[in-house]
C-alpha atoms as a PDB file:
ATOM      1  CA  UNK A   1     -80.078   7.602 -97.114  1.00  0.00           C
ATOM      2  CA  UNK A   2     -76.764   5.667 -98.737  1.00  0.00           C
ATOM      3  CA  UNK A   3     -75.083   3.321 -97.522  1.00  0.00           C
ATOM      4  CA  UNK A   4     -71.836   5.332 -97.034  1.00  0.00           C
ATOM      5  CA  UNK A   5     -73.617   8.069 -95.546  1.00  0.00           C
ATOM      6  CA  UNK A   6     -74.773   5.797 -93.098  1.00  0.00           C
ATOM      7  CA  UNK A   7     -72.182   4.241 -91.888  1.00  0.00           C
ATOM      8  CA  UNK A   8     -70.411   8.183 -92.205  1.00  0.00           C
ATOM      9  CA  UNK A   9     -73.196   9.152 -90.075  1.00  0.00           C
ATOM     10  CA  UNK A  10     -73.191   6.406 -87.129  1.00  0.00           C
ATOM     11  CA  UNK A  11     -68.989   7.003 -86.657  1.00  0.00           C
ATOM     12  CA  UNK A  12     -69.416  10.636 -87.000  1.00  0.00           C
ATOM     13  CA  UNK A  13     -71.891  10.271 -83.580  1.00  0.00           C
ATOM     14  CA  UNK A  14     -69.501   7.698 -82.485  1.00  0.00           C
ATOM     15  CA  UNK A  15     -66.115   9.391 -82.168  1.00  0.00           C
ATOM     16  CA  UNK A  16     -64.984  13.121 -81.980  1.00  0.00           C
ATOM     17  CA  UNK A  17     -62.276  12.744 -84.687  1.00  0.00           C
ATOM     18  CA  UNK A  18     -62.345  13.216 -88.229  1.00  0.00           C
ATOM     19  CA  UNK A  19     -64.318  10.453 -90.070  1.00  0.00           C
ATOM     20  CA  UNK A  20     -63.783  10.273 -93.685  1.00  0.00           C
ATOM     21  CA  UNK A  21     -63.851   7.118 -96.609  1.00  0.00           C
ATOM     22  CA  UNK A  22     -61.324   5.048 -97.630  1.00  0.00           C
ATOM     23  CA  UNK A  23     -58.214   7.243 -96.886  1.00  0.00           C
ATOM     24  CA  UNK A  24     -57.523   9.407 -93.910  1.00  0.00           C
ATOM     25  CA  UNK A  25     -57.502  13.425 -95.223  1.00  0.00           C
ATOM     26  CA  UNK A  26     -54.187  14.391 -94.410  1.00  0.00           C
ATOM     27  CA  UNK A  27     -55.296  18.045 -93.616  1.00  0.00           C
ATOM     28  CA  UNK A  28     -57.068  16.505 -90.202  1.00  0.00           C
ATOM     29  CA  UNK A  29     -54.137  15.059 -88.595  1.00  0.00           C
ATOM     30  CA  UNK A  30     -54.509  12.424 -86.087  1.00  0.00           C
ATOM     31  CA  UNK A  31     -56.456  11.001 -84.641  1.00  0.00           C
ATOM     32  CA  UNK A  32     -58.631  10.028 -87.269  1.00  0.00           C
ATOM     33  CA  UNK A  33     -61.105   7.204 -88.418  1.00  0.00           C
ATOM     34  CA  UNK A  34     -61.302   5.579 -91.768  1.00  0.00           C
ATOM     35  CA  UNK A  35     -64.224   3.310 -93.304  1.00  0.00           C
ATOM     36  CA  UNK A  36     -63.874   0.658 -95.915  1.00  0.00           C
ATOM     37  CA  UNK A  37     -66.566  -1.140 -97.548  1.00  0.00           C
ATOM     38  CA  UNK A  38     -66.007  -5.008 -97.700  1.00  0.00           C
ATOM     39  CA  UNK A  39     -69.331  -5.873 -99.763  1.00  0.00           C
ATOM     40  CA  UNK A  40     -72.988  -6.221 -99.433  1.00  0.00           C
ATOM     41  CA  UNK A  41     -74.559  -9.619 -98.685  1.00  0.00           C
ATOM     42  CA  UNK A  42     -77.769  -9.878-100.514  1.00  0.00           C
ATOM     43  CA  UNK A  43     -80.132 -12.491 -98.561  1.00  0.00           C
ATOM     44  CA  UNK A  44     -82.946 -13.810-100.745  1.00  0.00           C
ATOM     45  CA  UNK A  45     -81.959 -16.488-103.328  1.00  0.00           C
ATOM     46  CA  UNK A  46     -84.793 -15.230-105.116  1.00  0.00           C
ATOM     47  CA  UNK A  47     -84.302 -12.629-108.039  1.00  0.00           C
ATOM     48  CA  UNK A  48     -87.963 -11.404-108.214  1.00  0.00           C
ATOM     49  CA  UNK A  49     -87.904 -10.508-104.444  1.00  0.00           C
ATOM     50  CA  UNK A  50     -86.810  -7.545-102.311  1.00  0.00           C
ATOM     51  CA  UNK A  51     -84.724  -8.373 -99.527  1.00  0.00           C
ATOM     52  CA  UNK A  52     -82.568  -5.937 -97.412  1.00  0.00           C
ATOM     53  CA  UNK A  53     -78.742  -6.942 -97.717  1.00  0.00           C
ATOM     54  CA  UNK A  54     -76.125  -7.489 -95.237  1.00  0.00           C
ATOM     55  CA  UNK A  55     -73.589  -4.063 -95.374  1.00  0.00           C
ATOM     56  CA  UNK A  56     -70.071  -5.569 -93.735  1.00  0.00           C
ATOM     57  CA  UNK A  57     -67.673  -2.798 -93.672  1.00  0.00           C
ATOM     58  CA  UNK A  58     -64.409  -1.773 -91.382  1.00  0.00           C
ATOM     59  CA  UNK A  59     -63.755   0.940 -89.204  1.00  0.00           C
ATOM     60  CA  UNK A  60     -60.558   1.884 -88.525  1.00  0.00           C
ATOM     61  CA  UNK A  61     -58.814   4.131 -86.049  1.00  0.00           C
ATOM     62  CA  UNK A  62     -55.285   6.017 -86.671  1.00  0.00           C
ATOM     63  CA  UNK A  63     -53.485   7.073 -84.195  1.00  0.00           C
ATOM     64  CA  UNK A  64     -49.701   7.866 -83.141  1.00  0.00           C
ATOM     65  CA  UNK A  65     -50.506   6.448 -79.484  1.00  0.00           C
ATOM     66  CA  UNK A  66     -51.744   3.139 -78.939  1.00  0.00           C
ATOM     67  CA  UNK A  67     -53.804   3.988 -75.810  1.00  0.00           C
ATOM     68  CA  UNK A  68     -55.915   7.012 -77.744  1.00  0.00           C
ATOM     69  CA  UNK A  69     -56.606   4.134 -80.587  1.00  0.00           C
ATOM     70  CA  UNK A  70     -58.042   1.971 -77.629  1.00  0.00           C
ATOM     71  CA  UNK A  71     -59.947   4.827 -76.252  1.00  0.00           C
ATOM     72  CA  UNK A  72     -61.912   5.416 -79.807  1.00  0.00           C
ATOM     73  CA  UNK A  73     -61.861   1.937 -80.786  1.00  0.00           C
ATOM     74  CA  UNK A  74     -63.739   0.933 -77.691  1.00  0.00           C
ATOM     75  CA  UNK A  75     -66.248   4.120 -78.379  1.00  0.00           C
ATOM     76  CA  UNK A  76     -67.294   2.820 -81.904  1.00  0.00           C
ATOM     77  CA  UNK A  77     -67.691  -0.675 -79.966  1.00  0.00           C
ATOM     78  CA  UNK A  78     -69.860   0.418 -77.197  1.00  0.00           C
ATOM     79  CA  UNK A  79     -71.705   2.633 -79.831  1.00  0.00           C
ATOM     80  CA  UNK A  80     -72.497  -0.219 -82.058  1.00  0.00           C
ATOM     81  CA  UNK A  81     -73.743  -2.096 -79.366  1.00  0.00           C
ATOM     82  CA  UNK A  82     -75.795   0.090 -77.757  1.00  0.00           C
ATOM     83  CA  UNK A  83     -80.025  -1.108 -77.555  1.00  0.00           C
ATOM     84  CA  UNK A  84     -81.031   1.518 -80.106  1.00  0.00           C
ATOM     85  CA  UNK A  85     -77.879   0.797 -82.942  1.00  0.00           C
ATOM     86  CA  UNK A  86     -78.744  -1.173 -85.917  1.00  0.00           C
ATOM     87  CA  UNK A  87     -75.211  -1.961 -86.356  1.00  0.00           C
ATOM     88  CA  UNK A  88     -73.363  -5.055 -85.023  1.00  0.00           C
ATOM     89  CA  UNK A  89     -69.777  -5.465 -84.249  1.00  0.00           C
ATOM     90  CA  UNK A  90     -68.295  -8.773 -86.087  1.00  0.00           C
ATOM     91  CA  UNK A  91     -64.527  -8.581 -84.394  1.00  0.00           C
ATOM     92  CA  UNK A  92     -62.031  -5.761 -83.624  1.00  0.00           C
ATOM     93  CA  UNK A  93     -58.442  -5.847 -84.574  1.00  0.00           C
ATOM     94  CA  UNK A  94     -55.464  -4.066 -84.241  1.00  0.00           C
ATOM     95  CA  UNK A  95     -52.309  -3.509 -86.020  1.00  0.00           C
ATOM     96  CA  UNK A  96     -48.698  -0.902 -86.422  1.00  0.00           C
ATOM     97  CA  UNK A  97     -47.767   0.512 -88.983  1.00  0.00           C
ATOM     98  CA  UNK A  98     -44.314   1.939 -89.189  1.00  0.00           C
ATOM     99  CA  UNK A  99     -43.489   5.262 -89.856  1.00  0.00           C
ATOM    100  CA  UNK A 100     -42.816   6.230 -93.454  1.00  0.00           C
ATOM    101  CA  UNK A 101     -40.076   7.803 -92.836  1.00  0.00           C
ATOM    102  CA  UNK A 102     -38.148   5.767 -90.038  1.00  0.00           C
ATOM    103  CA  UNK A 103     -38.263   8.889 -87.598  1.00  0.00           C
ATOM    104  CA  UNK A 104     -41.912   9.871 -86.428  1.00  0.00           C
ATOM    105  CA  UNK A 105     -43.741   7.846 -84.231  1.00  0.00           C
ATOM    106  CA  UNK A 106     -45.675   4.451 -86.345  1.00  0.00           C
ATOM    107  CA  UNK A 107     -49.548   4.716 -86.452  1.00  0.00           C
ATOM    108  CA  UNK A 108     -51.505   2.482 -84.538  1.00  0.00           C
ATOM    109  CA  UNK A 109     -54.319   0.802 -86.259  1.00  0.00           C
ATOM    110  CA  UNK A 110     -57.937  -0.397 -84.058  1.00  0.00           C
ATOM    111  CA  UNK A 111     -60.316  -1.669 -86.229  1.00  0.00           C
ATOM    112  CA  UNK A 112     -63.564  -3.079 -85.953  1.00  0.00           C
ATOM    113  CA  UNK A 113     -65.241  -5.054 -88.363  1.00  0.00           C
ATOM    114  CA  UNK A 114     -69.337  -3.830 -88.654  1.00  0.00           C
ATOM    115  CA  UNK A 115     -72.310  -4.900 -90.445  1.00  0.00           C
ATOM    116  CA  UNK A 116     -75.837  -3.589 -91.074  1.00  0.00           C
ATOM    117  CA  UNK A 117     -79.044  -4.203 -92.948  1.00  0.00           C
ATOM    118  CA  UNK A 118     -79.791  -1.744 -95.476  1.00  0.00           C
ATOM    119  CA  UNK A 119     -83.239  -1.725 -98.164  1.00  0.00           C
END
């Protein structure tokens, strides 16, 4: 399995919103989560050897209510640290961003920062 379609595939089982990379599809709406890649971390010094590598990467949840960006937020959190998850939460942030077009409602912004070993 990829990289992308693993991380797709744990916030997919996480959430029930849209989960797509990179940018939110604008046909879903909101809520919706969005995953960016911040690099790969590759362990052994050594060029000859296979090592697994360190996948960070972001999670992010849109929303127009602050409250409903909580609510998923805190599901990809107790997700990723649930016994069985080979993911580990790093830090969770959150953010506003104001409306485009001064009149609708900003979106709020929870994200939490992930990482994983991958082959």
């Amino acid at each position: 399995m990829s990289i992308p379609q693993t991380a797709h595939d744990f916030l997919d089982g996480a959430v029930d919103a849209p989960v797509s990379p990179f940018v939110r599809n604008h046909a879903a709406g909101f809520p919706a989560v969005i995953y960016t890649f911040e690099g790969d971390d590759f362990l052994n010094p050594i060029p000859a050897v296979t090592s697994p590598r360190l996948v960070r990467y972001n999670a992010m949840v849109l929303s127009r209510t602050l409250e409903e960006a909580e609510t998923i937020g805190q599901l990809i959190v107790v997700a990723a640290r649930a016994v069985e998850c080979p993911m580990r939460v790093t830090s969770v942030g959150r953010d506003y961003e104001p409306a485009y077009d001064g009149e609708r409602q900003g979106i709020y912004i929870h994200t939490t920062s992930l990482e994983f070993f991958a082959s």
